[in-house]
C-alpha atoms as a PDB file:
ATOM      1  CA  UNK A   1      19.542 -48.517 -50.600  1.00  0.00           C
ATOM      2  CA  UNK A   2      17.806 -46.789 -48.398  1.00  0.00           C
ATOM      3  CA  UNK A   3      19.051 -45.689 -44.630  1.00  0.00           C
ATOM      4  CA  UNK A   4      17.043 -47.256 -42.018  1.00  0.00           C
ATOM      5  CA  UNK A   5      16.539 -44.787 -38.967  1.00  0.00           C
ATOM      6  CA  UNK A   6      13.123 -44.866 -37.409  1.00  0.00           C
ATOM      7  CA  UNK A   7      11.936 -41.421 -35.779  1.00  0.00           C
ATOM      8  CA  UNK A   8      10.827 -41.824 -32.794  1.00  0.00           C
ATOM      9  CA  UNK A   9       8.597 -39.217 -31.018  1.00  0.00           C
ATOM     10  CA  UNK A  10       9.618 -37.342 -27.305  1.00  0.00           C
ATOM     11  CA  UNK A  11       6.530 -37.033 -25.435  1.00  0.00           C
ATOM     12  CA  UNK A  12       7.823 -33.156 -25.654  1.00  0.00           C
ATOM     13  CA  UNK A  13       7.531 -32.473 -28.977  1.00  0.00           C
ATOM     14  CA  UNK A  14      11.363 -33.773 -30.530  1.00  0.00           C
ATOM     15  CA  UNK A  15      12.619 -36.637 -32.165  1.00  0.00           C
ATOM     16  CA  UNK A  16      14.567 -39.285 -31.723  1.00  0.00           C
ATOM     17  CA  UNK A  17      16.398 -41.503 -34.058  1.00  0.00           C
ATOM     18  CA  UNK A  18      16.850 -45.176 -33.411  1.00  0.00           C
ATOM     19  CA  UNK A  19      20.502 -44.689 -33.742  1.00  0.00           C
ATOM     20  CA  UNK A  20      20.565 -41.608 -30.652  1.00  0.00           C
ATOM     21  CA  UNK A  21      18.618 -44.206 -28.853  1.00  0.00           C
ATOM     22  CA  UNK A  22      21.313 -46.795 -29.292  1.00  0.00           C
ATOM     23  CA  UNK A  23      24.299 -44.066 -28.484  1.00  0.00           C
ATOM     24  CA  UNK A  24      22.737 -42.897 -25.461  1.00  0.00           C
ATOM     25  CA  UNK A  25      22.041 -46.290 -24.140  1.00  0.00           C
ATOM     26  CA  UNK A  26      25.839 -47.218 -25.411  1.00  0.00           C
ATOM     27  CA  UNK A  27      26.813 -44.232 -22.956  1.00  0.00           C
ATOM     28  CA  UNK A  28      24.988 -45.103 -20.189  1.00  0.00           C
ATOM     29  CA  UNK A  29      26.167 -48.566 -20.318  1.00  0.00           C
ATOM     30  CA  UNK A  30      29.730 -47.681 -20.408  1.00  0.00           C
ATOM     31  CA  UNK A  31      29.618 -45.559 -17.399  1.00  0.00           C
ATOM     32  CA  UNK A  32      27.831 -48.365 -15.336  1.00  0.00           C
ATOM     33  CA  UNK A  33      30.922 -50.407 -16.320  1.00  0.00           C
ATOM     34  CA  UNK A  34      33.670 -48.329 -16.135  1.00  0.00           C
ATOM     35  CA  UNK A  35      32.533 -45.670 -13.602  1.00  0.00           C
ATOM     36  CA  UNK A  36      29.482 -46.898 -11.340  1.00  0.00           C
ATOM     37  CA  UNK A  37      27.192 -45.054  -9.216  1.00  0.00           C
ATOM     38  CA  UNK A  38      28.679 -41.468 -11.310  1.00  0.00           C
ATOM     39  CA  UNK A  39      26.014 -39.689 -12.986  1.00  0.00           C
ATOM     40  CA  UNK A  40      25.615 -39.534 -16.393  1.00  0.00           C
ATOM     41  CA  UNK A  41      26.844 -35.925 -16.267  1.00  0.00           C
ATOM     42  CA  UNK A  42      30.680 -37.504 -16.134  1.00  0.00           C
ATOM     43  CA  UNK A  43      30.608 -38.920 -19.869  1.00  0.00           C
ATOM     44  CA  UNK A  44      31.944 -36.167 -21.903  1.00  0.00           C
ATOM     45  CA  UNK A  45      34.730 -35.632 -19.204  1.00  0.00           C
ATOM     46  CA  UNK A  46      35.940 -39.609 -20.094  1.00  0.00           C
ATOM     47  CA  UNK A  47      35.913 -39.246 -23.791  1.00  0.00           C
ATOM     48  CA  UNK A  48      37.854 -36.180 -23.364  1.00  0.00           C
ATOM     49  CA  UNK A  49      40.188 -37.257 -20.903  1.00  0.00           C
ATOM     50  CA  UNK A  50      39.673 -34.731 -18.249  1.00  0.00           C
ATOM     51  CA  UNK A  51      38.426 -37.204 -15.540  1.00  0.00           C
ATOM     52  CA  UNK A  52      41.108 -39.473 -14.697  1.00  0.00           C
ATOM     53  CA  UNK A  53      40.060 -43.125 -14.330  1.00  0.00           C
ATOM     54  CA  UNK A  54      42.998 -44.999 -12.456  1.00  0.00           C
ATOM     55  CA  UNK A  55      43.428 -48.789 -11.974  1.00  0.00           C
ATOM     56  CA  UNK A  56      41.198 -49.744 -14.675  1.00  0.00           C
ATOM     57  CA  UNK A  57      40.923 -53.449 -16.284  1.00  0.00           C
ATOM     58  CA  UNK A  58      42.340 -54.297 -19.025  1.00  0.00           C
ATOM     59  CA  UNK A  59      38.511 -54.917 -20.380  1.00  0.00           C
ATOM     60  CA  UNK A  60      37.535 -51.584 -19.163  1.00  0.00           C
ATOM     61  CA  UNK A  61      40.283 -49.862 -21.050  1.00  0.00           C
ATOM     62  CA  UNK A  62      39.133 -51.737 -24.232  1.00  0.00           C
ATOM     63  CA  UNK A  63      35.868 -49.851 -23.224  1.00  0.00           C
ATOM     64  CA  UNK A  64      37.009 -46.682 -22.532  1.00  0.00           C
ATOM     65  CA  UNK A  65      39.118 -46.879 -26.664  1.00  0.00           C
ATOM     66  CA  UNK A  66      35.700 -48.141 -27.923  1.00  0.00           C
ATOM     67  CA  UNK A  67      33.724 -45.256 -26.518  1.00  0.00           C
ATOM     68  CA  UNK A  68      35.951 -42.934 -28.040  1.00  0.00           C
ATOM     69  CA  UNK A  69      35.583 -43.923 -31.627  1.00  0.00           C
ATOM     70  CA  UNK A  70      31.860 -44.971 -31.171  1.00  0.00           C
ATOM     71  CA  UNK A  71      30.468 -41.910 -29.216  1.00  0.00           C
ATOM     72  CA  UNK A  72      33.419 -39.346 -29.608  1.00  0.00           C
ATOM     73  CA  UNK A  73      30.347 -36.781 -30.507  1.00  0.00           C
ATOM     74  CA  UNK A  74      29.446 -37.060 -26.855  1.00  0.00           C
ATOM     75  CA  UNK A  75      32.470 -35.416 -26.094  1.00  0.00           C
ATOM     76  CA  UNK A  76      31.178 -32.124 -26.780  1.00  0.00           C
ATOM     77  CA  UNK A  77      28.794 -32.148 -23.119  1.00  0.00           C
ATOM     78  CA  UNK A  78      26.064 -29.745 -24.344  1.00  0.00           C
ATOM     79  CA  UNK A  79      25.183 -32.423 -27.381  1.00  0.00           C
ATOM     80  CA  UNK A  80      25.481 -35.431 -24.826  1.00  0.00           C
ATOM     81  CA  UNK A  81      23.118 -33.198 -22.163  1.00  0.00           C
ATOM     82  CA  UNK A  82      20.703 -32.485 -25.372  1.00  0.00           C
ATOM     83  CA  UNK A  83      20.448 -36.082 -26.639  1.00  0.00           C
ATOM     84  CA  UNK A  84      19.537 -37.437 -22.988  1.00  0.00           C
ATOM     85  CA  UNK A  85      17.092 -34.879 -22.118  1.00  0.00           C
ATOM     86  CA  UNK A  86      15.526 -36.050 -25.798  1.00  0.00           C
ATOM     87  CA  UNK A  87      15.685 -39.412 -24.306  1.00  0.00           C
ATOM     88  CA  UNK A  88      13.907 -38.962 -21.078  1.00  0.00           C
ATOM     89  CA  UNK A  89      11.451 -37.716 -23.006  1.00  0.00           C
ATOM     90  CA  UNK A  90      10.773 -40.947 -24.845  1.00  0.00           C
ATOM     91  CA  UNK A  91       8.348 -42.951 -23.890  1.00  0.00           C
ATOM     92  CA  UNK A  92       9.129 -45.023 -20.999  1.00  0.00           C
ATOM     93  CA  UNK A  93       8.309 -48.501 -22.360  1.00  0.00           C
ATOM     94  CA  UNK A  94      10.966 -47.430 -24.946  1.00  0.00           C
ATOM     95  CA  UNK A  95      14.332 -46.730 -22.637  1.00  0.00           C
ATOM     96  CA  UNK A  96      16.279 -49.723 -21.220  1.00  0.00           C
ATOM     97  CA  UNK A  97      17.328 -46.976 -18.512  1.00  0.00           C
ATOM     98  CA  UNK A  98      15.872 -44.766 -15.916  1.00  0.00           C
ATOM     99  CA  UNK A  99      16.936 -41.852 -15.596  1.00  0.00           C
ATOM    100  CA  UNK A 100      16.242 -38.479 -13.318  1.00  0.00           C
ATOM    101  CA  UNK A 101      17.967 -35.472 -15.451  1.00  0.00           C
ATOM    102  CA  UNK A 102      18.151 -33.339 -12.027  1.00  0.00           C
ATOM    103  CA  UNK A 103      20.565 -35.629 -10.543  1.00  0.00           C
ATOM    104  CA  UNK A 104      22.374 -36.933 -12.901  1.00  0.00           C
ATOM    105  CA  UNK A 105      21.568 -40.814 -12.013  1.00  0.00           C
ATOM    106  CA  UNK A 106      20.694 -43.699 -14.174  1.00  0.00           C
ATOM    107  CA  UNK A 107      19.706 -47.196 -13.826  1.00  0.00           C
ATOM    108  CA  UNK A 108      19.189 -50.335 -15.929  1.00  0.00           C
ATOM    109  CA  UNK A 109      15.552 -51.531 -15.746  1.00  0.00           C
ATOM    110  CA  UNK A 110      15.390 -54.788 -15.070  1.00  0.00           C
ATOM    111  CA  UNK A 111      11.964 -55.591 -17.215  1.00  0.00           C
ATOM    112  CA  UNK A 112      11.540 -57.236 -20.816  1.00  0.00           C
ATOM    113  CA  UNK A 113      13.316 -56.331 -23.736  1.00  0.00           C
ATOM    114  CA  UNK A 114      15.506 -53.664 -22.614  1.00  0.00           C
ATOM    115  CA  UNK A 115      17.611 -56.957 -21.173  1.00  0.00           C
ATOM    116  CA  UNK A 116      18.223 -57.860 -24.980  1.00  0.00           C
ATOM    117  CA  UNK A 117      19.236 -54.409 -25.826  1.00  0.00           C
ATOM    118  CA  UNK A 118      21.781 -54.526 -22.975  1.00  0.00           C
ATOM    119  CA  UNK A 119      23.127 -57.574 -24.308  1.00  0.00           C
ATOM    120  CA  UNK A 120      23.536 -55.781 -27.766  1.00  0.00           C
ATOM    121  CA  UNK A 121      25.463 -52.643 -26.310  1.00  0.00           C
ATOM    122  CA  UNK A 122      27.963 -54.969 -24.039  1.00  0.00           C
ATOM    123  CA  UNK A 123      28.577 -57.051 -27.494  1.00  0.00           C
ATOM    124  CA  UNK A 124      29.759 -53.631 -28.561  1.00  0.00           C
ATOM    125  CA  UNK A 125      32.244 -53.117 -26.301  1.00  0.00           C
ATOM    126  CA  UNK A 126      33.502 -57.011 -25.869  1.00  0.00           C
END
């Protein structure tokens, strides 16, 4: 059976598989849960443990285990840095997020499909 990843082209020359595109996105939603307003820039730190995150839910603990297991590769900060700086290459009709890589901040667009893909990341997590 074959693997399905489609290839998608940066607009800078690299690629980008369907499945970085979904564990970026899975990133970026998590920190707009658990840690709002941070920049991206704080992700590795959580799935480490370095940054302590006190008084969370009991839902945003959940989160926090999930990420773990389901991005744990992001821990490593150079690969996370790599993999969004692919992604704000992308196209932007392709990213559910904007993003400015000099600052670090991120937000949900609130247009079409990237909606749907939001609701696919936070099924993830629930």
């Amino acid at each position: 059976m074959k693997k399905f990843t489609t290839i998608l082209a940066g607009s800078r020359g690299g690629s980008f598989s369907a499945n970085k595109l979904m564990a970026v996105e899975l990133g970026f939603y998590l920190l707009s849960e658990v840690v709002p307003g941070q920049p991206y820039t704080v992700l590795p730190d959580i799935l480490t443990g370095a940054t302590e995150l006190p008084n969370l839910s009991g839902k945003h603990e959940r989160y926090v285990r999930r990420a773990k297991l389901l991005l744990g590769q992001y821990a490593e900060a150079k690969l996370w840095r790599a993999d969004v700086g692919l992604y704000a290459a992308l196209p932007e009709h392709l990213q559910a997020y904007d993003i400015d890589t000099n600052s670090g901040r991120f937000s949900l667009k609130r247009v079409g499909f990237s909606r749907n893909r939001v609701f696919t990341l936070k099924r993830l997590f629930d």
